[in-house]
Protein backbone atom coordinates (compact mmCIF):
# COMPACT_ATOMS: atom_id res chain seq x y z
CA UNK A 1 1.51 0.30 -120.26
CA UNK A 2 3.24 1.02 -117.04
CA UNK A 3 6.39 -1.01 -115.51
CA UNK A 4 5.14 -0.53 -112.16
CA UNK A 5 3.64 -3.43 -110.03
CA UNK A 6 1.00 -2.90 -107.90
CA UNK A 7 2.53 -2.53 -105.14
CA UNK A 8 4.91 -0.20 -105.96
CA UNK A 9 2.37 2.17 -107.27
CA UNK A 10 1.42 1.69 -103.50
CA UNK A 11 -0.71 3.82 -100.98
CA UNK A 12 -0.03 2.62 -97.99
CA UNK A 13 -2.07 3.48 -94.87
CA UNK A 14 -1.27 3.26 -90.95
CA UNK A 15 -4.10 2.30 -88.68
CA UNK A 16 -3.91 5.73 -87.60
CA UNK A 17 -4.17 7.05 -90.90
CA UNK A 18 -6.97 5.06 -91.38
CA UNK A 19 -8.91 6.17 -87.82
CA UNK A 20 -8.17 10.10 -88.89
CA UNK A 21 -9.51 10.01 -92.74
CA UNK A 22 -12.71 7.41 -91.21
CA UNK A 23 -13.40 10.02 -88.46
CA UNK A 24 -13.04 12.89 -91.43
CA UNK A 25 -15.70 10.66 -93.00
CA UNK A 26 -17.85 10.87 -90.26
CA UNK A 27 -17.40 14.52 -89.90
CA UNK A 28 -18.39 14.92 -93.98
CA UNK A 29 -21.57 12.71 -93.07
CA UNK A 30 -23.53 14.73 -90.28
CA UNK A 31 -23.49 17.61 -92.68
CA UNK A 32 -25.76 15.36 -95.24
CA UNK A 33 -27.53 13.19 -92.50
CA UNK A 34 -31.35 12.36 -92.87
CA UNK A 35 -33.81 14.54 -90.75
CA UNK A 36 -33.83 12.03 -87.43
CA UNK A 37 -30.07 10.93 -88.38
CA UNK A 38 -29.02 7.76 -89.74
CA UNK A 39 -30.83 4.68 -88.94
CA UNK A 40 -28.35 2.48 -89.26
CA UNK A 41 -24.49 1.44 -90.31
CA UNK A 42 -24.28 -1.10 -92.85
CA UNK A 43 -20.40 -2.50 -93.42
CA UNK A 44 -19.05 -3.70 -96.39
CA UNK A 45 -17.09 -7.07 -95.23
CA UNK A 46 -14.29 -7.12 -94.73
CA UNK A 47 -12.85 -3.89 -95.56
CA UNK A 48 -15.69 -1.72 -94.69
CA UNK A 49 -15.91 -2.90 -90.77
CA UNK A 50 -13.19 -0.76 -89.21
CA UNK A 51 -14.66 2.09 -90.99
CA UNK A 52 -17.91 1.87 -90.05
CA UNK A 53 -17.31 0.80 -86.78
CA UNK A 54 -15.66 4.30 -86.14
CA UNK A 55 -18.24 6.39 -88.01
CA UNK A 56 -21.05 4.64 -86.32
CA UNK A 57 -18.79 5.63 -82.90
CA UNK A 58 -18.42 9.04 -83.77
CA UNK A 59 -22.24 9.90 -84.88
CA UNK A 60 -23.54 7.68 -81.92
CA UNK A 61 -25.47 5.36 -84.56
CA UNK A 62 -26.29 2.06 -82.26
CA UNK A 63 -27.31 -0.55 -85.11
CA UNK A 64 -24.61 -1.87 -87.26
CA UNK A 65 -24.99 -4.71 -89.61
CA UNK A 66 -23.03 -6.08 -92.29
CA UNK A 67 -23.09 -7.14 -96.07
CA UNK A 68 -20.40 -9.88 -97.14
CA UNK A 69 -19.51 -9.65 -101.10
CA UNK A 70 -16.53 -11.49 -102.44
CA UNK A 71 -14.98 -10.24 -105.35
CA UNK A 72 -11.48 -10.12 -104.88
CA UNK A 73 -9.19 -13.03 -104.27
CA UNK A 74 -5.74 -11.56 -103.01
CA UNK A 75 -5.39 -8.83 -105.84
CA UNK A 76 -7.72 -10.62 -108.59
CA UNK A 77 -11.30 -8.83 -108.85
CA UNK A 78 -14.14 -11.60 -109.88
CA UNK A 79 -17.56 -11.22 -110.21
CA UNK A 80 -18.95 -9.75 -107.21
CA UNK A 81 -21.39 -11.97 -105.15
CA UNK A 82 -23.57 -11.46 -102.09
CA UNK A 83 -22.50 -13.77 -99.50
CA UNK A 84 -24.28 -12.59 -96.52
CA UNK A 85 -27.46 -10.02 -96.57
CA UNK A 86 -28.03 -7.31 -93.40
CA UNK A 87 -31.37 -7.80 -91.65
CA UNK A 88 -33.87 -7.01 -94.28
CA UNK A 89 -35.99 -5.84 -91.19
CA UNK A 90 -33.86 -3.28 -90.22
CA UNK A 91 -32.50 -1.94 -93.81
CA UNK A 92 -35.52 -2.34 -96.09
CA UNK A 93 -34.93 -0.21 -98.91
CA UNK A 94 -31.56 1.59 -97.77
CA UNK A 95 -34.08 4.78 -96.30
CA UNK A 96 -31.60 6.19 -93.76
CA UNK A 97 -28.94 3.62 -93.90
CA UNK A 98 -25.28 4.72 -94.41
CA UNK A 99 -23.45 1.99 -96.21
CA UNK A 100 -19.85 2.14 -95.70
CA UNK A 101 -16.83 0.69 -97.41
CA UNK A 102 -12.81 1.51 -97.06
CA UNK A 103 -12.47 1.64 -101.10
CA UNK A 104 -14.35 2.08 -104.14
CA UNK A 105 -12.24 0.82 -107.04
CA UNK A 106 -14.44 0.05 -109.97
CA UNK A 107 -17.53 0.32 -108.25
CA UNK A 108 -19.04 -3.21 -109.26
CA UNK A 109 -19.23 -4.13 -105.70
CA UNK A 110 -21.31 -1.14 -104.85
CA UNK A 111 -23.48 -1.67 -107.67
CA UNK A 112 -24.37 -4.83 -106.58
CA UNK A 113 -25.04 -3.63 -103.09
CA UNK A 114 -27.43 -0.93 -104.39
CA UNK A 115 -29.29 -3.30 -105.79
CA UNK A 116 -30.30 -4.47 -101.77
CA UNK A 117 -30.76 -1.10 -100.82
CA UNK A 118 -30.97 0.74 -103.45
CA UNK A 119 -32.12 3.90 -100.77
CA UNK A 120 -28.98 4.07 -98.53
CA UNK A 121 -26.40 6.66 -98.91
CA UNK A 122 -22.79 5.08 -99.44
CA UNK A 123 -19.78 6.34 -98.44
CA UNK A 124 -16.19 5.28 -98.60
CA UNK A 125 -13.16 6.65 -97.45
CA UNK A 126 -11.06 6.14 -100.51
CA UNK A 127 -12.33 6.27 -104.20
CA UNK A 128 -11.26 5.42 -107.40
CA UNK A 129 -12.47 7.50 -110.21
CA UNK A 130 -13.90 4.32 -112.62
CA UNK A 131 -15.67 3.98 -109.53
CA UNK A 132 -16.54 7.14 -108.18
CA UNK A 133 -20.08 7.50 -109.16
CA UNK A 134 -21.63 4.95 -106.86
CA UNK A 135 -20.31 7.16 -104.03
CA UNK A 136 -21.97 9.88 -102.66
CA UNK A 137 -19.50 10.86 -99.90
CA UNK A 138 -15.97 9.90 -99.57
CA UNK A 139 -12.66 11.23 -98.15
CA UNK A 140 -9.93 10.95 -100.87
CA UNK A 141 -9.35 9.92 -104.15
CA UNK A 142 -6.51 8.26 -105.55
CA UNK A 143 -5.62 7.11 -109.20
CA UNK A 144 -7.46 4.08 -110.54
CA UNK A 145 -3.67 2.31 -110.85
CA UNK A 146 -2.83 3.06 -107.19
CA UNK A 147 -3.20 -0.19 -105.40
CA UNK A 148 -3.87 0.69 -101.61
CA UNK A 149 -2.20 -1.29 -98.90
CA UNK A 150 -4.54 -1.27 -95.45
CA UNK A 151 -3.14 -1.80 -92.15
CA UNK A 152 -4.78 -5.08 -92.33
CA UNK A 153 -2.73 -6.29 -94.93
CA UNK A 154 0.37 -4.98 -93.80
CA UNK A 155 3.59 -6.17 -91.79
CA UNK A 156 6.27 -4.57 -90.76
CA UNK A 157 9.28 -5.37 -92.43
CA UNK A 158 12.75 -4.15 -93.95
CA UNK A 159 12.67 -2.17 -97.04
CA UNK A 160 15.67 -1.78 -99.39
CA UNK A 161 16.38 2.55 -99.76
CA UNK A 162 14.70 3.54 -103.02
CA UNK A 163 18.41 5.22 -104.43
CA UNK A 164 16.62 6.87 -107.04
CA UNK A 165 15.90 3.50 -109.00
């Protein structure tokens, strides 16, 4: 058992950070594109939007959709639930769709998005390793007890020196 809390076991990433490893994820995903390119961007909600919305910048993909599942509340993972589908029209199966995320912790949330589009290729930018295996492209990986602090969730603040505590 560790002593460390969550967040001070902390990565904690900029918004600039964030562009640079998302763009880096872009870059990793025109190597393993479909003949034609991708079809479509399909976000994660919440944390997957400002990913995809730069890789779907950078490889000049035009339709972006999302797919809302809840299972966190604050730092509590729940069941994960679908609680808004992408256009079944434009998706279908997941056949050229790129499904993108910011993190794949466990990787119940991906499972139950591959069960929509079972076809599509996912990608995140960070992984975990428990849940590493839904992923087929991603930028880094971090330990499963890292708890990683996006610019979304962030304020600036004072913080006491560290004083070798």
């Amino acid at each position: 058992m560790s002593d460390w809390l969550p967040h001070e076991k902390g990565f904690h990433v900029s918004w600039d950070q964030l562009h640079r490893d998302a763009r880096a994820l872009a870059w990793r995903l025109q190597n393993v594109a479909p003949e034609g390119g991708w079809r479509a961007v399909v976000a994660i909600t919440r944390g997957g939007m400002a990913p995809a919305m730069i890789v779907a910048r950078e490889l000049d993909i035009r339709i972006v959709d999302t797919i809302s599942v809840k299972s966190y509340d604050h730092q509590t993972q729940s069941e994960p639930r679908v609680i808004k589908s992408p256009d079944s029209e434009i998706v279908g199966d997941g056949t050229g769709v790129l499904i993108v995320d910011d993190l794949v912790d466990t990787g119940r949330t991906l499972e139950v998005v591959r069960q929509h589009m079972p076809k599509a290729h996912v990608a995140t930018v960070y992984a975990k390793p428990m849940g590493r295996a839904q992923v087929e492209t991603f930028v880094t990986e971090v330990s499963q007890d890292t708890w990683i602090f996006f610019p979304w969730d962030m304020a600036l603040q004072y913080v006491e020196p560290y004083r070798g505590k």
